[in-house]
PDB file of N, CA and C in Angstrom:
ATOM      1  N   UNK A   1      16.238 164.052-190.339  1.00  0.00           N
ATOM      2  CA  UNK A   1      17.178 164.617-189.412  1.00  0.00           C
ATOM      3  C   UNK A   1      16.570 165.856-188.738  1.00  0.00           C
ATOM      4  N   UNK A   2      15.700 166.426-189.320  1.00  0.00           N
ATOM      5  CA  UNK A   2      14.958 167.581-188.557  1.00  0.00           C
ATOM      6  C   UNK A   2      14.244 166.919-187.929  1.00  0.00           C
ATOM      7  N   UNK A   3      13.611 166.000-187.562  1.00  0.00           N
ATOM      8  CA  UNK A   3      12.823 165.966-186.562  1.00  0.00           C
ATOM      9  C   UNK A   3      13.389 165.594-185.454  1.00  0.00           C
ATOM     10  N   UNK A   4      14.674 164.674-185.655  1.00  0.00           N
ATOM     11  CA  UNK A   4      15.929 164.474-184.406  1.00  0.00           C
ATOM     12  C   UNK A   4      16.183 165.894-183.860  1.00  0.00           C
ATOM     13  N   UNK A   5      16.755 166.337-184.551  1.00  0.00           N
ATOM     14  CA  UNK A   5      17.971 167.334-183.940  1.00  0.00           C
ATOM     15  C   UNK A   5      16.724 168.648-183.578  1.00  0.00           C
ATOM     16  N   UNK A   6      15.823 169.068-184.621  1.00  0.00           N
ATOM     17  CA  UNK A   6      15.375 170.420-184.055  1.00  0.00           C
ATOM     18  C   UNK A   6      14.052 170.197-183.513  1.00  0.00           C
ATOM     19  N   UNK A   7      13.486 169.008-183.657  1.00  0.00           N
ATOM     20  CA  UNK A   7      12.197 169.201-183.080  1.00  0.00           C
ATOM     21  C   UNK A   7      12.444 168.286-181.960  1.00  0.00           C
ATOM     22  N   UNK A   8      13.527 167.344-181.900  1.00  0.00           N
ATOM     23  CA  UNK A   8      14.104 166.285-180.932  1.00  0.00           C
ATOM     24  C   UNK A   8      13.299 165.703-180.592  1.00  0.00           C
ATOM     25  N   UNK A   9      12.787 164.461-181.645  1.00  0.00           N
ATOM     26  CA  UNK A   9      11.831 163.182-181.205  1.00  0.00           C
ATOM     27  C   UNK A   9      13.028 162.563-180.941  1.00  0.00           C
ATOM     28  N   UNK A  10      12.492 161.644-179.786  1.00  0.00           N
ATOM     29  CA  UNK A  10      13.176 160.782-179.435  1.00  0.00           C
ATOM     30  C   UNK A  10      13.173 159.206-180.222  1.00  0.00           C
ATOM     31  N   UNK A  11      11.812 158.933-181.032  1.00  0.00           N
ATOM     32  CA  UNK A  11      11.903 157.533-181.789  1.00  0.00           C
ATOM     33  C   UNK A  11      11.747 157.839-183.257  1.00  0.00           C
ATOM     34  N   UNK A  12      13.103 158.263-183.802  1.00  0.00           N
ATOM     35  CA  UNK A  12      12.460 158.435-185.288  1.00  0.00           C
ATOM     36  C   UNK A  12      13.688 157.544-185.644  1.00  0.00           C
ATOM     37  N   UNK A  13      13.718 156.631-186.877  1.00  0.00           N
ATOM     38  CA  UNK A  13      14.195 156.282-187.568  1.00  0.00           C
ATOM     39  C   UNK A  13      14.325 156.619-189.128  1.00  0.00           C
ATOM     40  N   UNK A  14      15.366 157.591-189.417  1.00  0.00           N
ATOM     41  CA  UNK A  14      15.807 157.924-190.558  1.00  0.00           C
ATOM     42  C   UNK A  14      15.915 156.866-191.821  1.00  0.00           C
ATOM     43  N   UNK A  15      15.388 156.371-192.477  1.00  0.00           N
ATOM     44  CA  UNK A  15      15.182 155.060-193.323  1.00  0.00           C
ATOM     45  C   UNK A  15      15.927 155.824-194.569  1.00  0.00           C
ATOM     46  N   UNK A  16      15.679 156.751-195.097  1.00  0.00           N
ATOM     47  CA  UNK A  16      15.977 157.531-196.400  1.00  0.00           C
ATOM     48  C   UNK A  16      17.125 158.323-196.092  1.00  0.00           C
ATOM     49  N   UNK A  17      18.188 158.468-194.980  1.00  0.00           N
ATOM     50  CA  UNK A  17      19.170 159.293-194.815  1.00  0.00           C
ATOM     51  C   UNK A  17      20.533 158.343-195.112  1.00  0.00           C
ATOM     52  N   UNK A  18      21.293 158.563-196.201  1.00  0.00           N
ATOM     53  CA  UNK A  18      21.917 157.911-196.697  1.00  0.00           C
ATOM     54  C   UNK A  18      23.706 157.742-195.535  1.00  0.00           C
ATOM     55  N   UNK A  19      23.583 158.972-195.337  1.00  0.00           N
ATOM     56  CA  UNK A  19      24.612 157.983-193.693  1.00  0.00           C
ATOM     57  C   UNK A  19      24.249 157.135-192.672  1.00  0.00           C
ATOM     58  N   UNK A  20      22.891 157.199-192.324  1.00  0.00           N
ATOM     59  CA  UNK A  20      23.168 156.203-191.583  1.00  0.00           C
ATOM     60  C   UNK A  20      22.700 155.038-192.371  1.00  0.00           C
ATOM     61  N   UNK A  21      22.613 154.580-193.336  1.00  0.00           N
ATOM     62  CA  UNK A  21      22.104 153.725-194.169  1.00  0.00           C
ATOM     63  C   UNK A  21      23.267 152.976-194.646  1.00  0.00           C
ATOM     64  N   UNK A  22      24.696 153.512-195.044  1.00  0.00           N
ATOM     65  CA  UNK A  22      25.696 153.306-194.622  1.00  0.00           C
ATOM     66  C   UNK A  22      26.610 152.994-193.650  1.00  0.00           C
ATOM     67  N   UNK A  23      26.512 153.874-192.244  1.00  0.00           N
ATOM     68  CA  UNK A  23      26.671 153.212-191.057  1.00  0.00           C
ATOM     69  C   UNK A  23      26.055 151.859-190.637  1.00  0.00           C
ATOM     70  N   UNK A  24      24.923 151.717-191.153  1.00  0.00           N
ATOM     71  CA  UNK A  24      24.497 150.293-190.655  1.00  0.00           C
ATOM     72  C   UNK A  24      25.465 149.231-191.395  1.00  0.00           C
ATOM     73  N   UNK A  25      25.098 149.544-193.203  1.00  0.00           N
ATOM     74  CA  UNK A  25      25.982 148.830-193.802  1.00  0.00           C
ATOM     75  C   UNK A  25      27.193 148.687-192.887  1.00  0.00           C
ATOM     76  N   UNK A  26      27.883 149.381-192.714  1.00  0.00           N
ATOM     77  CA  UNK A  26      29.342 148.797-192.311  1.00  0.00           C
ATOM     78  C   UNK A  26      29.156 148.476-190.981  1.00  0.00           C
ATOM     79  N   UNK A  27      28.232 149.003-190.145  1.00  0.00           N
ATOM     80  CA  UNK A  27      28.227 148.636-188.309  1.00  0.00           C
ATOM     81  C   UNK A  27      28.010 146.941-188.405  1.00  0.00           C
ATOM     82  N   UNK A  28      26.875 146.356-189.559  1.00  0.00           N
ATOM     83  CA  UNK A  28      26.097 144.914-189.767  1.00  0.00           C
ATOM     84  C   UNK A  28      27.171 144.316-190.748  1.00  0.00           C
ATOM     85  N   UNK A  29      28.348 144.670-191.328  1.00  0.00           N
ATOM     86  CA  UNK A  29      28.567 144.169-192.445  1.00  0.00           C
ATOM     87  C   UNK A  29      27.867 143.926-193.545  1.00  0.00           C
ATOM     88  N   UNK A  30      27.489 144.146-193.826  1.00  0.00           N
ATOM     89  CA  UNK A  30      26.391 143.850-195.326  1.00  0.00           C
ATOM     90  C   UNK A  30      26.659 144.588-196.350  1.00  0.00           C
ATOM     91  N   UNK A  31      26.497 143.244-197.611  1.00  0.00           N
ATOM     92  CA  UNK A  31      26.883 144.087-198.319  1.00  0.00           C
ATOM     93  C   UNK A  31      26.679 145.411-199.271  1.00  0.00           C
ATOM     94  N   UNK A  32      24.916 145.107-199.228  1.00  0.00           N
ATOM     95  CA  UNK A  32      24.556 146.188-200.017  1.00  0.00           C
ATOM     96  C   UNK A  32      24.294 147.728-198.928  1.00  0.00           C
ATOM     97  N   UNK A  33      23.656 148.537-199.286  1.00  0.00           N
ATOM     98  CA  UNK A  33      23.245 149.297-198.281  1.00  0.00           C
ATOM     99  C   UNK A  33      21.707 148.921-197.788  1.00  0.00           C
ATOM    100  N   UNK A  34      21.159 148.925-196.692  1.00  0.00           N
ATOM    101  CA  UNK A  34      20.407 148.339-196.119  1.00  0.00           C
ATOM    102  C   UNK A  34      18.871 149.165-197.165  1.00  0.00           C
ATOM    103  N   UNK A  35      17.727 148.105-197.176  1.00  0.00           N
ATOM    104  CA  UNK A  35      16.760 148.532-197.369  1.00  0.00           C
ATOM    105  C   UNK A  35      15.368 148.945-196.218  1.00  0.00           C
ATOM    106  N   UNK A  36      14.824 150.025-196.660  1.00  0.00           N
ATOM    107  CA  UNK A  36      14.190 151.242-195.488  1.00  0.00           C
ATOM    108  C   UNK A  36      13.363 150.037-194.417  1.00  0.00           C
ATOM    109  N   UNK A  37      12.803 148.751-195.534  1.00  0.00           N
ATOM    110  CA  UNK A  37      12.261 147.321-194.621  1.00  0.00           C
ATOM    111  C   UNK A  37      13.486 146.994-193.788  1.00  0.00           C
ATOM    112  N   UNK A  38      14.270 146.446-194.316  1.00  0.00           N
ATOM    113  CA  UNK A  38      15.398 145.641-193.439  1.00  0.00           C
ATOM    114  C   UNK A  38      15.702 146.680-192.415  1.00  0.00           C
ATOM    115  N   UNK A  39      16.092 148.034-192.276  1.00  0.00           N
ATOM    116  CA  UNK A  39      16.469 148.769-191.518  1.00  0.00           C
ATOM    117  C   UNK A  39      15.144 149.013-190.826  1.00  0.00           C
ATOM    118  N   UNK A  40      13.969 149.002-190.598  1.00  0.00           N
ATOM    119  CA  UNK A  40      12.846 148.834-189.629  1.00  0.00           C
ATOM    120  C   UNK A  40      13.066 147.140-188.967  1.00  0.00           C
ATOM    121  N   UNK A  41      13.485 146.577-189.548  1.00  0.00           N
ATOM    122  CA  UNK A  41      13.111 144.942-188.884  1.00  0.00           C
ATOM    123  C   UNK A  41      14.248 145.256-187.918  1.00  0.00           C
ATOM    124  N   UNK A  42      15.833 145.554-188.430  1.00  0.00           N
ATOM    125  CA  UNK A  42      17.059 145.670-187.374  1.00  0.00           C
ATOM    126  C   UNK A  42      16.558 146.963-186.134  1.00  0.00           C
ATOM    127  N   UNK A  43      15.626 147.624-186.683  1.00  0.00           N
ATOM    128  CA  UNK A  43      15.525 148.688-185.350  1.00  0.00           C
ATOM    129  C   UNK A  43      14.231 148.538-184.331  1.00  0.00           C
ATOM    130  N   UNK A  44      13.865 147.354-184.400  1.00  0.00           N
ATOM    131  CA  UNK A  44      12.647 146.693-183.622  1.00  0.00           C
ATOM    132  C   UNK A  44      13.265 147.245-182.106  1.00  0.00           C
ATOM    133  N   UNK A  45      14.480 146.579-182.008  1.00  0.00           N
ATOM    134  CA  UNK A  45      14.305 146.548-180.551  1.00  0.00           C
ATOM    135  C   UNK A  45      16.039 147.832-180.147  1.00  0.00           C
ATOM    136  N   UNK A  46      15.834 149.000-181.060  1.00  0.00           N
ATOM    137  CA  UNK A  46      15.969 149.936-180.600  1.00  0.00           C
ATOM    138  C   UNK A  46      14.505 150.770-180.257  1.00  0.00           C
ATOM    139  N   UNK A  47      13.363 149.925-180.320  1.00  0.00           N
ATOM    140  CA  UNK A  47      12.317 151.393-179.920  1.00  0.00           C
ATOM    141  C   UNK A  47      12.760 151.458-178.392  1.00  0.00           C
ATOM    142  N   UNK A  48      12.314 152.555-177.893  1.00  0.00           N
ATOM    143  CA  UNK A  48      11.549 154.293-178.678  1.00  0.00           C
ATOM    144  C   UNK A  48      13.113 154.860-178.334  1.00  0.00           C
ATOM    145  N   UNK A  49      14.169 154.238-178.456  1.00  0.00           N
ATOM    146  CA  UNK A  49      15.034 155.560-179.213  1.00  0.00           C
ATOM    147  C   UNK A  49      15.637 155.069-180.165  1.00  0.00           C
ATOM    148  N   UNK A  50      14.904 154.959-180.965  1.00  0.00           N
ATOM    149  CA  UNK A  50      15.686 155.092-182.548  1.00  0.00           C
ATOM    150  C   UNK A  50      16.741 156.285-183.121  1.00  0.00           C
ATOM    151  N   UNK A  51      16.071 157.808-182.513  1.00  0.00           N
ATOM    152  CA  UNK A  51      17.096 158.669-182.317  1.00  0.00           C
ATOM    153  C   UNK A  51      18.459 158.645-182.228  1.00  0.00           C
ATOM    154  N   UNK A  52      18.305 158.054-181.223  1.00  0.00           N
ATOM    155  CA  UNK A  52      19.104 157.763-180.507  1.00  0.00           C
ATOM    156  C   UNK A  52      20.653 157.082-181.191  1.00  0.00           C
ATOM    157  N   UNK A  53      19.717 156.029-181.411  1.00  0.00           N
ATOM    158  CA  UNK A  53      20.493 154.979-182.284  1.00  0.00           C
ATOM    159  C   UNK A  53      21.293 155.548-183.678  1.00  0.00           C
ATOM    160  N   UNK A  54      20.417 156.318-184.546  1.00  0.00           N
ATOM    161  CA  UNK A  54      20.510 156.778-185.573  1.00  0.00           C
ATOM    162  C   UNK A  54      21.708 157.597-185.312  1.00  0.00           C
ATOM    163  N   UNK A  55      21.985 158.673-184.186  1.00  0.00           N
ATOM    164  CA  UNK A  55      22.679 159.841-183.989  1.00  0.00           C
ATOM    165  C   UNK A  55      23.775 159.276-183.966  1.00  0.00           C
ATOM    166  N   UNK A  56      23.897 158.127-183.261  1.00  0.00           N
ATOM    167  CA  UNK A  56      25.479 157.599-182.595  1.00  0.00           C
ATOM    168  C   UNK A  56      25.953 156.742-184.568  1.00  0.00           C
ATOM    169  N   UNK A  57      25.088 155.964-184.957  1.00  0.00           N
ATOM    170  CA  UNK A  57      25.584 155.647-186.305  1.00  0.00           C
ATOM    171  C   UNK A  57      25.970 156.539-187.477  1.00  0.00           C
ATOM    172  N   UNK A  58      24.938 157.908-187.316  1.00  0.00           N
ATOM    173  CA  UNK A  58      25.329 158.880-188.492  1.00  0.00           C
ATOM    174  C   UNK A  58      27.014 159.359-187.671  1.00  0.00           C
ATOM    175  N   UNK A  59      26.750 159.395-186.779  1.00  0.00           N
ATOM    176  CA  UNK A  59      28.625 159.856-185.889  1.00  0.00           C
ATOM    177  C   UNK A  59      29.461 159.009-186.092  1.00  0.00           C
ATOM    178  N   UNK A  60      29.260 157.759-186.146  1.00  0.00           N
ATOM    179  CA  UNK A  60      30.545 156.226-186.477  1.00  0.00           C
ATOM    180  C   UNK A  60      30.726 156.941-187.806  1.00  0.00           C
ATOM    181  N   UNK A  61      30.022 157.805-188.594  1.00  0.00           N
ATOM    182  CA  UNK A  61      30.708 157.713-190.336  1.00  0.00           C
ATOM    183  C   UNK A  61      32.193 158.794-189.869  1.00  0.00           C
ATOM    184  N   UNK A  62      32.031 159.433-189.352  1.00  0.00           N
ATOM    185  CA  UNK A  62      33.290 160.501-188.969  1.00  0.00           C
ATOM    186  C   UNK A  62      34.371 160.011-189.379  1.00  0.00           C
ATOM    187  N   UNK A  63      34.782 158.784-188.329  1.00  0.00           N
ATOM    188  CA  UNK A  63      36.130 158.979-188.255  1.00  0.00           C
ATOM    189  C   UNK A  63      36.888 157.883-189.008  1.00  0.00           C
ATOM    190  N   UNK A  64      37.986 157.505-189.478  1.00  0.00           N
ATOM    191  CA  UNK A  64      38.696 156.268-189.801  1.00  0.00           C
ATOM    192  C   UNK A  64      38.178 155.412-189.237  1.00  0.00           C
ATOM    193  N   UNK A  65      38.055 154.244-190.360  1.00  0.00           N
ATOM    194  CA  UNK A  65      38.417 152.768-189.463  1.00  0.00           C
ATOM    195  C   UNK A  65      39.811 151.860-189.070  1.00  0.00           C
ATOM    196  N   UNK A  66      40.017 151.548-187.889  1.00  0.00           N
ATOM    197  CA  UNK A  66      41.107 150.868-187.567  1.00  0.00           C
ATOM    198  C   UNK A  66      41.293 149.370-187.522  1.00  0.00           C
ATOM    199  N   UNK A  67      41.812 148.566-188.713  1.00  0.00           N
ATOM    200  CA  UNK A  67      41.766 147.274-187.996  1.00  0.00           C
ATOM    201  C   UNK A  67      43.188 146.956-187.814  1.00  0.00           C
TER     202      UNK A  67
END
């Protein structure tokens, strides 16, 4: 997360940050929490903003879910 937010790369993928590792879990349904492989294979074709990607999923943990 430091290299997102304070040094602001634009393609990093957080593999070891346990919210968004969770956000995926629930964004993909799956059941376990994703592994740091599986979460590189699903972020192929977010390059080069993985950032990106990562920021908006660690933010989906915020709020309620509504179904």
């Amino acid at each position: 997360m430091f290299l997102i937010f304070a040094l602001q790369r634009p393609n990093v993928l957080p593999t070891g940050d346990y919210g968004v590792r969770s956000a995926i879990k629930r964004a993909y349904r799956k059941r376990k929490l994703p592994t740091p492989a599986a979460m590189e294979k699903l972020a192929k074709s977010w390059h080069p903003y993985c950032s990106v990607a990562a920021w908006y999923l660690w933010r989906s943990m915020d709020g309620e879910i509504e179904i």
